[in-house]
C-alpha atoms as a PDB file:
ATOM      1  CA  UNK A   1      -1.733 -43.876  -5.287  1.00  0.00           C
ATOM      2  CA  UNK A   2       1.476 -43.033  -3.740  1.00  0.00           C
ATOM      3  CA  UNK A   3       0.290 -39.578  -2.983  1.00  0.00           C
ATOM      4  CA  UNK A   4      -0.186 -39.305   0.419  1.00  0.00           C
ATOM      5  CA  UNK A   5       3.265 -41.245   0.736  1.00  0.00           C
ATOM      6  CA  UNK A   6       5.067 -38.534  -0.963  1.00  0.00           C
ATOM      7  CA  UNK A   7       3.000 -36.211   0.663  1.00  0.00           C
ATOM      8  CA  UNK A   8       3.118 -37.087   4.125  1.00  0.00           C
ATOM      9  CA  UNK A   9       2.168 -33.550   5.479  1.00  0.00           C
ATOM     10  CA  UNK A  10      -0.926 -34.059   3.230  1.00  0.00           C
ATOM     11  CA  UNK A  11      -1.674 -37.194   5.066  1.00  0.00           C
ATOM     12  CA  UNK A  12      -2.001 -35.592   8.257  1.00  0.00           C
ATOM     13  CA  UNK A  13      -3.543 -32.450   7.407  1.00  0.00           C
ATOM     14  CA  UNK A  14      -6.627 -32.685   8.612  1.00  0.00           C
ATOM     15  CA  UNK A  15      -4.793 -33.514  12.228  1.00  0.00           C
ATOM     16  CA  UNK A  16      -1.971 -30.999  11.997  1.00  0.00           C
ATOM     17  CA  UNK A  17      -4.094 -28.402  11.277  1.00  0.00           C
ATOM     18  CA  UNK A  18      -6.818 -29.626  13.825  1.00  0.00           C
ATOM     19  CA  UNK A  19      -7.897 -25.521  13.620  1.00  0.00           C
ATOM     20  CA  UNK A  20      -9.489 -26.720  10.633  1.00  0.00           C
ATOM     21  CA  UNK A  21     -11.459 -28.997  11.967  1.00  0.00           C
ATOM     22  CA  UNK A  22     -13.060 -26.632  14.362  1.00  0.00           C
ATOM     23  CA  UNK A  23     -13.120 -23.835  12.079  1.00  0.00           C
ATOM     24  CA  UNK A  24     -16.354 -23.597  12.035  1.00  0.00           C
ATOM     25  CA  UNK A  25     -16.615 -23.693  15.879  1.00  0.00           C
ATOM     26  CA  UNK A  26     -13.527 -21.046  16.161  1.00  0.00           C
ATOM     27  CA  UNK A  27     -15.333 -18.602  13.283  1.00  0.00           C
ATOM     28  CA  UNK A  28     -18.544 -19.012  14.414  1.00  0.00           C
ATOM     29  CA  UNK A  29     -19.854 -15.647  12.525  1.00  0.00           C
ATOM     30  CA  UNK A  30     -19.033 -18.132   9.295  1.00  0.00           C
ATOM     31  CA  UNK A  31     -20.656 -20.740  10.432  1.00  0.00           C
ATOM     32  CA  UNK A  32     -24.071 -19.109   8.430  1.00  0.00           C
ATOM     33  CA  UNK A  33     -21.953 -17.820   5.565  1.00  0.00           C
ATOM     34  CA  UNK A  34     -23.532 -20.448   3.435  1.00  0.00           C
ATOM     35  CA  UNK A  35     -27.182 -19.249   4.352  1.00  0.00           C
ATOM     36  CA  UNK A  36     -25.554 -15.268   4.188  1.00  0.00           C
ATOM     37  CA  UNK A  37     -23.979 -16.195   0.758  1.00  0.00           C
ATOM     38  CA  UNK A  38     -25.585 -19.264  -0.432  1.00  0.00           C
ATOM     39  CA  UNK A  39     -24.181 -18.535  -3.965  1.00  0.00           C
ATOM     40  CA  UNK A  40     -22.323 -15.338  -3.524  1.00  0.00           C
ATOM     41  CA  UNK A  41     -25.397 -14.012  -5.459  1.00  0.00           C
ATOM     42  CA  UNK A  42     -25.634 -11.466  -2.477  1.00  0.00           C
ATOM     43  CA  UNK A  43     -21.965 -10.657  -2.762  1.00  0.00           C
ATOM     44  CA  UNK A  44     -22.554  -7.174  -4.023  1.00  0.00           C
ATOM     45  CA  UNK A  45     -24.985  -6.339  -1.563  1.00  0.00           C
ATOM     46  CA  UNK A  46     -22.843  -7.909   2.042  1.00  0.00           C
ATOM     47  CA  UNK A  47     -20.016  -6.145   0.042  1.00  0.00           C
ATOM     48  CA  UNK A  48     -21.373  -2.462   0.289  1.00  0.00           C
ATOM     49  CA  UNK A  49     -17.988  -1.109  -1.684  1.00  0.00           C
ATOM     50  CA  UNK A  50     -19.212  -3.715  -4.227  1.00  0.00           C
ATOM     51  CA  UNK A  51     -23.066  -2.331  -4.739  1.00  0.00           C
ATOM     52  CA  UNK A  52     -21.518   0.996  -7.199  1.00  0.00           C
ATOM     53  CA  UNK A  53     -19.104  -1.881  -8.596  1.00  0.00           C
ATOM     54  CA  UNK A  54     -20.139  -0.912 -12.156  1.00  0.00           C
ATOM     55  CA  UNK A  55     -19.808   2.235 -11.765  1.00  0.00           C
ATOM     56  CA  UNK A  56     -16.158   1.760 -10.409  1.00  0.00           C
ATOM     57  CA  UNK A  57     -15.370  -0.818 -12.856  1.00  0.00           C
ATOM     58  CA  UNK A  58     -16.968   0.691 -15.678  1.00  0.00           C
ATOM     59  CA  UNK A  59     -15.093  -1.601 -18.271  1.00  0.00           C
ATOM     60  CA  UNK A  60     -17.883  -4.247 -16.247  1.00  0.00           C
ATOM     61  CA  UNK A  61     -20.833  -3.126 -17.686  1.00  0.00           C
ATOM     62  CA  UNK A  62     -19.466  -3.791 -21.392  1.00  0.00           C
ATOM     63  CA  UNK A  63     -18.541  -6.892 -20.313  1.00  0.00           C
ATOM     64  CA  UNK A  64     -21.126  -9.297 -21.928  1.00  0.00           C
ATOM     65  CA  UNK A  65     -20.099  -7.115 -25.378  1.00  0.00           C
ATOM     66  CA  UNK A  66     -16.490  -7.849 -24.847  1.00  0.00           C
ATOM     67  CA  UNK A  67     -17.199 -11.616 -23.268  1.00  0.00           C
ATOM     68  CA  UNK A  68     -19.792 -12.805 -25.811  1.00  0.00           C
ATOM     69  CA  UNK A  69     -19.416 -16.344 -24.737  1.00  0.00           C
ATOM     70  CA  UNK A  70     -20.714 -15.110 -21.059  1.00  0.00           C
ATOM     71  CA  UNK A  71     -24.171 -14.434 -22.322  1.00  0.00           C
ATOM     72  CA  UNK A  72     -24.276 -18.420 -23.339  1.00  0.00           C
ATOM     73  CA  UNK A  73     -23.244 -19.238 -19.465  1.00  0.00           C
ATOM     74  CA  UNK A  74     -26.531 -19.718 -18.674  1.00  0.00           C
ATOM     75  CA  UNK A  75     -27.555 -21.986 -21.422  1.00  0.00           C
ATOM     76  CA  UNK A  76     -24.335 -24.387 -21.404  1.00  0.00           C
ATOM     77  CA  UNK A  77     -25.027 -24.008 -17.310  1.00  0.00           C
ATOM     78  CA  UNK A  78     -29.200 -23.951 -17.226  1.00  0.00           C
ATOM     79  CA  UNK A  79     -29.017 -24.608 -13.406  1.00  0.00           C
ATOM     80  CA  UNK A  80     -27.121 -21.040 -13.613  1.00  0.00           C
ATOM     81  CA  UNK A  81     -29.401 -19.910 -15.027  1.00  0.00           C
ATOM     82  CA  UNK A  82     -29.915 -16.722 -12.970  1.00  0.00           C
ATOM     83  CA  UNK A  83     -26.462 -16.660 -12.055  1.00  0.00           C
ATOM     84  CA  UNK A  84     -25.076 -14.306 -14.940  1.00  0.00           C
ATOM     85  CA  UNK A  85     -28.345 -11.752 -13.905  1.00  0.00           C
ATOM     86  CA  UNK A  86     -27.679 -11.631 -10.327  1.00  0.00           C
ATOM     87  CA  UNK A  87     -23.564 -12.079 -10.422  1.00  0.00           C
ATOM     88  CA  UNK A  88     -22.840 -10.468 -13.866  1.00  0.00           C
ATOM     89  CA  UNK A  89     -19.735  -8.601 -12.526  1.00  0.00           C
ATOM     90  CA  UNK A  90     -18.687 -11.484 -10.505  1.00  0.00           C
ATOM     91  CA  UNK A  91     -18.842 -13.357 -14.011  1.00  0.00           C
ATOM     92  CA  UNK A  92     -15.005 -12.128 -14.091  1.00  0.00           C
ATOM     93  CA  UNK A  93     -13.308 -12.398 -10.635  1.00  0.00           C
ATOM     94  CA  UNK A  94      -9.755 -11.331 -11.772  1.00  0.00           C
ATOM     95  CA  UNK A  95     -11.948  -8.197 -13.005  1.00  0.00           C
ATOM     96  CA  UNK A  96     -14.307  -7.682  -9.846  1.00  0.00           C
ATOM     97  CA  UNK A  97     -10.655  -7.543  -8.060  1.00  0.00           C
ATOM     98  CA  UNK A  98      -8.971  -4.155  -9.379  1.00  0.00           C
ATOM     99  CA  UNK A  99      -5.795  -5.162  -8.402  1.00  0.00           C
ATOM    100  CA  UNK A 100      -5.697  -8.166  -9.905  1.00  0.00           C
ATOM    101  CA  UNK A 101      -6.048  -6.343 -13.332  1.00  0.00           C
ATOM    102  CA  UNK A 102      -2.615  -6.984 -14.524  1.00  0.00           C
ATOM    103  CA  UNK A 103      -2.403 -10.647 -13.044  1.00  0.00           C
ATOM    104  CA  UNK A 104      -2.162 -12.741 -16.441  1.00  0.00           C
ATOM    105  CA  UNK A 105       0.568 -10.403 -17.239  1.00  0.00           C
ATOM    106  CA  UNK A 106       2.260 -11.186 -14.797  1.00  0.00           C
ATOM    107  CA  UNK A 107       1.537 -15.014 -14.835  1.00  0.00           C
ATOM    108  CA  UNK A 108       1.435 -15.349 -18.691  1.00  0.00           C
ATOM    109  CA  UNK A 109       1.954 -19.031 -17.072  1.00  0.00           C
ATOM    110  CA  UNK A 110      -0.868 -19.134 -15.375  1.00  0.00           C
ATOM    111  CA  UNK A 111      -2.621 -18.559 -18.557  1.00  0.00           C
ATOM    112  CA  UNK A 112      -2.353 -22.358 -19.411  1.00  0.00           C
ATOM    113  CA  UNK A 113      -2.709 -22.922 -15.875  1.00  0.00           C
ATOM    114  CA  UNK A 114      -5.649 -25.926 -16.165  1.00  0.00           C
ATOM    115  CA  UNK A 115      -3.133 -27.515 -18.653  1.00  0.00           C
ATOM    116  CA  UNK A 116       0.006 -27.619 -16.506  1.00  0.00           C
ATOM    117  CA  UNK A 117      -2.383 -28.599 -13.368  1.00  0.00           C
ATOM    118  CA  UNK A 118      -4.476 -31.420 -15.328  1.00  0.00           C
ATOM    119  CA  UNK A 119      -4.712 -33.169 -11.733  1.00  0.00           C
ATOM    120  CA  UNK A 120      -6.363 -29.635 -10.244  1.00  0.00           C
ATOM    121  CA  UNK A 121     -10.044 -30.404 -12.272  1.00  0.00           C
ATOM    122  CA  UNK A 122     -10.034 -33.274  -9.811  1.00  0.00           C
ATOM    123  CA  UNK A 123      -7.723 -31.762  -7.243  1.00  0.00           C
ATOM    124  CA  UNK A 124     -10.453 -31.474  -4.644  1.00  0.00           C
ATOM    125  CA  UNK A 125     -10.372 -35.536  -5.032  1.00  0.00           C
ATOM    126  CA  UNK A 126      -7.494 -36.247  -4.932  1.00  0.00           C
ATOM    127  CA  UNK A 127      -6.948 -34.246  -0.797  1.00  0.00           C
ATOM    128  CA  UNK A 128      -8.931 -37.065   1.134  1.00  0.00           C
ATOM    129  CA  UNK A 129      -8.404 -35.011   4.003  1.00  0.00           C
ATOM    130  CA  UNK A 130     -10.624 -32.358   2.367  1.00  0.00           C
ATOM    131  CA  UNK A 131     -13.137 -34.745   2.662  1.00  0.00           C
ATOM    132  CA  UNK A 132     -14.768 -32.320   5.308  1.00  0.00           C
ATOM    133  CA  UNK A 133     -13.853 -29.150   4.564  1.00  0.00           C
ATOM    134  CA  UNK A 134     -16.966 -28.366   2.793  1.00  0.00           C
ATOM    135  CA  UNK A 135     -18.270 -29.071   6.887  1.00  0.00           C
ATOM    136  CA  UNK A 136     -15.585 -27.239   8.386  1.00  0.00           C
ATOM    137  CA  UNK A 137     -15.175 -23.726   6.000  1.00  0.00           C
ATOM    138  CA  UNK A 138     -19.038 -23.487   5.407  1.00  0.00           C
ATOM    139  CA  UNK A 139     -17.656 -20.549   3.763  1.00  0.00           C
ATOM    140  CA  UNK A 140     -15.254 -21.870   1.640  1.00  0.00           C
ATOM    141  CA  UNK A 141     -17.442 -24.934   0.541  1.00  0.00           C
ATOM    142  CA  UNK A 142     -19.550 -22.836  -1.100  1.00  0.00           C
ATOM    143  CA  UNK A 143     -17.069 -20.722  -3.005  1.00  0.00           C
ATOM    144  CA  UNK A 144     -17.207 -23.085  -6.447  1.00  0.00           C
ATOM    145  CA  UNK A 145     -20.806 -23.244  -5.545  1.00  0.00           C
ATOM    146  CA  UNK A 146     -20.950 -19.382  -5.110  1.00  0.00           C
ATOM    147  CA  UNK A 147     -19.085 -18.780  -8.235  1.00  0.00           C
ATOM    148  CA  UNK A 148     -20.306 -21.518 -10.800  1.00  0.00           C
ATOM    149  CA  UNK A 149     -18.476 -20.662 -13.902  1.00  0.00           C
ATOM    150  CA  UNK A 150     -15.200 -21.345 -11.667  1.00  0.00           C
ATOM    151  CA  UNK A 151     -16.186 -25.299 -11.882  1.00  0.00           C
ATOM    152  CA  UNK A 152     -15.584 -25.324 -15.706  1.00  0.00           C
ATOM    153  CA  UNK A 153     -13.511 -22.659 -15.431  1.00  0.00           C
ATOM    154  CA  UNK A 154     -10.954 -22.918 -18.571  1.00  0.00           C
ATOM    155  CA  UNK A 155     -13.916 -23.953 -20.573  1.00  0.00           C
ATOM    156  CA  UNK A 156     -16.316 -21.120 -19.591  1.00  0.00           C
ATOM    157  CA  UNK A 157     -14.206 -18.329 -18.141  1.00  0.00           C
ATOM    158  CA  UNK A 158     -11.749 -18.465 -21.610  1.00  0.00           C
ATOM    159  CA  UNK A 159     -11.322 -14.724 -20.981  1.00  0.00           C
ATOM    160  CA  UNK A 160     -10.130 -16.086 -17.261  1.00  0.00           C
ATOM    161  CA  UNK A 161      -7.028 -17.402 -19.060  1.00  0.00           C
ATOM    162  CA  UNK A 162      -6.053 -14.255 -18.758  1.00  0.00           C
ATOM    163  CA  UNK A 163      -6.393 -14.479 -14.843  1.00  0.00           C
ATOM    164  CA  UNK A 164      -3.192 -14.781 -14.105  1.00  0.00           C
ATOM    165  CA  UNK A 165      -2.457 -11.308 -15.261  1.00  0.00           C
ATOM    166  CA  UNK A 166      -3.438  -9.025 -12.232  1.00  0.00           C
ATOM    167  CA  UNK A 167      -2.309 -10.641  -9.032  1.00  0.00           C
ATOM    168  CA  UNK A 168       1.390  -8.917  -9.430  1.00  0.00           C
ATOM    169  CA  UNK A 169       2.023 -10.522  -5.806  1.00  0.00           C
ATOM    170  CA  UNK A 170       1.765 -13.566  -7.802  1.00  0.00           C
ATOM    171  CA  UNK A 171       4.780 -13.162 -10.282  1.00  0.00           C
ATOM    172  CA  UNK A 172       7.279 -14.963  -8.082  1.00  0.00           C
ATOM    173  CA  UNK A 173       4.541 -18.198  -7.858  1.00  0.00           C
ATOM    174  CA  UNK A 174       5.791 -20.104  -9.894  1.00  0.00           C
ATOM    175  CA  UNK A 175       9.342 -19.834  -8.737  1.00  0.00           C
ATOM    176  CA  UNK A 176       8.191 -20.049  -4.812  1.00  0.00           C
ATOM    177  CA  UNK A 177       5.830 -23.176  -6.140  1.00  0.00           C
ATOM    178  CA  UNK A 178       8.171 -25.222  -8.380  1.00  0.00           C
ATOM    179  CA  UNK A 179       7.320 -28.074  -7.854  1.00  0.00           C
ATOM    180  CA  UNK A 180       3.550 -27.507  -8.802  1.00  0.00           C
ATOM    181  CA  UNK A 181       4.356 -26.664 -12.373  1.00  0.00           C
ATOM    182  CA  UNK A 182       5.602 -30.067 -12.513  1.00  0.00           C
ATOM    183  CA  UNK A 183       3.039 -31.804 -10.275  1.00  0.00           C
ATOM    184  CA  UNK A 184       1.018 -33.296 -13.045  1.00  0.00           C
ATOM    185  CA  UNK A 185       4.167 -34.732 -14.092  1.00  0.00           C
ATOM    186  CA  UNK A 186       5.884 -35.832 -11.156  1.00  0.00           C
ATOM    187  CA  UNK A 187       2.642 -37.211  -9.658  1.00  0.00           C
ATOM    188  CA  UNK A 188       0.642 -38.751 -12.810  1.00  0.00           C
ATOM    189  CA  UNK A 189      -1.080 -40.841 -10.202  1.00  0.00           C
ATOM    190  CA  UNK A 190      -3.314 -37.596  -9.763  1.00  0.00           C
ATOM    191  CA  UNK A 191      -5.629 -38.209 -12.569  1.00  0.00           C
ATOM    192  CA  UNK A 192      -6.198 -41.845 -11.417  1.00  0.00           C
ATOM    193  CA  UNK A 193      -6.497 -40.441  -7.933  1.00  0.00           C
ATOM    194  CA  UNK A 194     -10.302 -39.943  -7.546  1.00  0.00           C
ATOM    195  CA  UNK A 195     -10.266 -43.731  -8.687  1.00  0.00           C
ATOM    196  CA  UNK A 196      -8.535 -45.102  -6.118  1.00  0.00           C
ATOM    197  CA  UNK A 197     -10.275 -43.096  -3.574  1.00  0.00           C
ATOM    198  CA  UNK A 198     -14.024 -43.783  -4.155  1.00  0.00           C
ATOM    199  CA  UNK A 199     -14.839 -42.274  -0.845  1.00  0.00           C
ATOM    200  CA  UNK A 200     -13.820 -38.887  -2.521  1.00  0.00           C
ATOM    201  CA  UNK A 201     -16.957 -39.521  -5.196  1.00  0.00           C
ATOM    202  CA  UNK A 202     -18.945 -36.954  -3.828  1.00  0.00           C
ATOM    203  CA  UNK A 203     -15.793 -34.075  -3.141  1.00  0.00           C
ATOM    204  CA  UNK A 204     -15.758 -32.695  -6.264  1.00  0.00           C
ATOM    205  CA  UNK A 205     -19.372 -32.083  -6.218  1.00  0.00           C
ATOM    206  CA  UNK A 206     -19.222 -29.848  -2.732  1.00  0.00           C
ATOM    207  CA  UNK A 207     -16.078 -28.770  -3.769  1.00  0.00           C
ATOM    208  CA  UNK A 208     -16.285 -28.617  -7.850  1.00  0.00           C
ATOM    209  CA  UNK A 209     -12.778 -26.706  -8.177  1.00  0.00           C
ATOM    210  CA  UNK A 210     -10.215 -25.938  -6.445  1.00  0.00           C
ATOM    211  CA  UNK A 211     -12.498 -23.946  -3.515  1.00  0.00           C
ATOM    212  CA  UNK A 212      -9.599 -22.855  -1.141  1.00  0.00           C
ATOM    213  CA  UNK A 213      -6.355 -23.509  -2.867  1.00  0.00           C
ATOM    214  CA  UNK A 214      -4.103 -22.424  -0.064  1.00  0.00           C
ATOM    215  CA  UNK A 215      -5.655 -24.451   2.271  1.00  0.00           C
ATOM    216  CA  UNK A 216      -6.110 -27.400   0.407  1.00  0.00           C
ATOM    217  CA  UNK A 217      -1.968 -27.616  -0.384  1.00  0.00           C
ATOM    218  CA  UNK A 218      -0.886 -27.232   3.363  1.00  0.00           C
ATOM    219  CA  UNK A 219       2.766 -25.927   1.549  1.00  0.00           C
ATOM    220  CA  UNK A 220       0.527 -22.617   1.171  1.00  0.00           C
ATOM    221  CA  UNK A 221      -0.464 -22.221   4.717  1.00  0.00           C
ATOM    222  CA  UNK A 222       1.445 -19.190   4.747  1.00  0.00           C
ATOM    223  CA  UNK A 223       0.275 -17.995   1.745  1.00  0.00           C
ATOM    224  CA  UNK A 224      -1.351 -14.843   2.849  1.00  0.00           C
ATOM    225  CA  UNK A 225       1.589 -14.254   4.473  1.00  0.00           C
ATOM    226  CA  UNK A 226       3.732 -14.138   1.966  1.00  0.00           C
ATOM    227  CA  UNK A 227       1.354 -12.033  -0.117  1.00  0.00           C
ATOM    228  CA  UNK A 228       0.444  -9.523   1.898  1.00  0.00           C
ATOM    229  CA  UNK A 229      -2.267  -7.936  -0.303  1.00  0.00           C
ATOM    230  CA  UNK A 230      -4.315 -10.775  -0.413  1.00  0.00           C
ATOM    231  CA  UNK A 231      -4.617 -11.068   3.577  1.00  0.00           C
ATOM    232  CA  UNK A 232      -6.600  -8.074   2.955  1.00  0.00           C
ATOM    233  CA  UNK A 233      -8.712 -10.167   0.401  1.00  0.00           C
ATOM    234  CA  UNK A 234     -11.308 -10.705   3.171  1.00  0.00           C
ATOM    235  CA  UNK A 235     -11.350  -6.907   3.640  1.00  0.00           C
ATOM    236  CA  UNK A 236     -12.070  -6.482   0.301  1.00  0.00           C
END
């Protein structure tokens, strides 16, 4: 409840970064991502380097042998149904990213990532100011949509615990974000949050998880900055 007292920055998002607002005015080209990638189901295909992806990734096409539990996606998720079919090498992000092969070694924290960040399930509630951005970042508001098994993600991507192991870039995180391995603790009020803020009801449907992280905790505006390989994430 105190949240946006101790996170004053937070508060005033939305108008500090008033480039958000008019994101979708200022990156026009995304304002028909949505329609171009309602579901990243067409990812491969508006990603050319990504239509000989299991042929590149070899390791990909044994995936549903080595990720038994993926073959069940679509029955625990029936409106997924044809997600696993048209996605199945996006099934594994950390795995459709080659670089971010090693990134749970390097995290072995981030393994147990949805435990220390309890308050991230509902994170999307608890950023009132991201009431919008599903409006503003067409693009980004569908990301949970675009990869569904991120919205239960610890529960259905259990091989994802192992995320953390390939972004490398990402082994000083947790000392550069301190304060987040904590956050559950330091801000309890988190998992109450959505409660307090009814108006947020309907955020965690547009935004299931966590859609755009470094946006959504201003502190990480310069995130891409400071990781230099994932600027190029667009690229790639």
């Amino acid at each position: 409840s105190d949240y946006s007292k101790s996170q004053p920055h937070q508060s005033d998002y939305s108008k500090s970064h008033s480039h958000q607002s008019d994101y979708s005015k200022s990156h026009s080209h995304q304002s028909d991502y949505s329609k171009s990638q309602p579901r990243h189901s067409d990812y491969s295909k508006s990603q050319p380097h990504q239509s000989d992806y299991s042929k590149s990734q070899l390791h990909q096409s044994d995936y549903s042998k080595s990720h038994p539990h993926q073959s069940d996606y679509s029955k625990s998720h029936p409106d997924q149904s044809d997600y696993s079919k048209s996605q199945p090498h996006h099934s594994d992000y950390s795995k459709s990213q080659p670089h971010q092969s090693d990134y749970s070694k390097s995290q072995p924290q981030q393994s147990d990532y949805s435990k220390s960040q309890p308050h991230q399930s509902d994170y999307s509630k608890s950023q009132p100011h991201q009431s919008d951005y599903s409006k503003s970042q067409p693009r980004h508001s569908d990301y949970s949509k675009s990869q569904p098994h991120q919205s239960d993600y610890s529960k259905s991507q259990p091989h994802q615990s192992d995320y953390s192991k390939p972004q490398l870039h990402q082994s000083d995180y947790s000392k550069s974000q301190l304060h987040q391995s904590d956050y559950s603790k330091s801000h309890p009020h988190q998992s109450d949050y959505s409660k307090s803020h009814p108006d947020q009801s309907d955020y965690s449907k547009s935004q299931p998880h966590h859609s755009d992280y470094s946006k959504s905790q201003p502190h990480q505006s310069d995130y891409s900055k400071s990781q230099p390989h994932q600027s190029d994430y667009s690229k790639h």
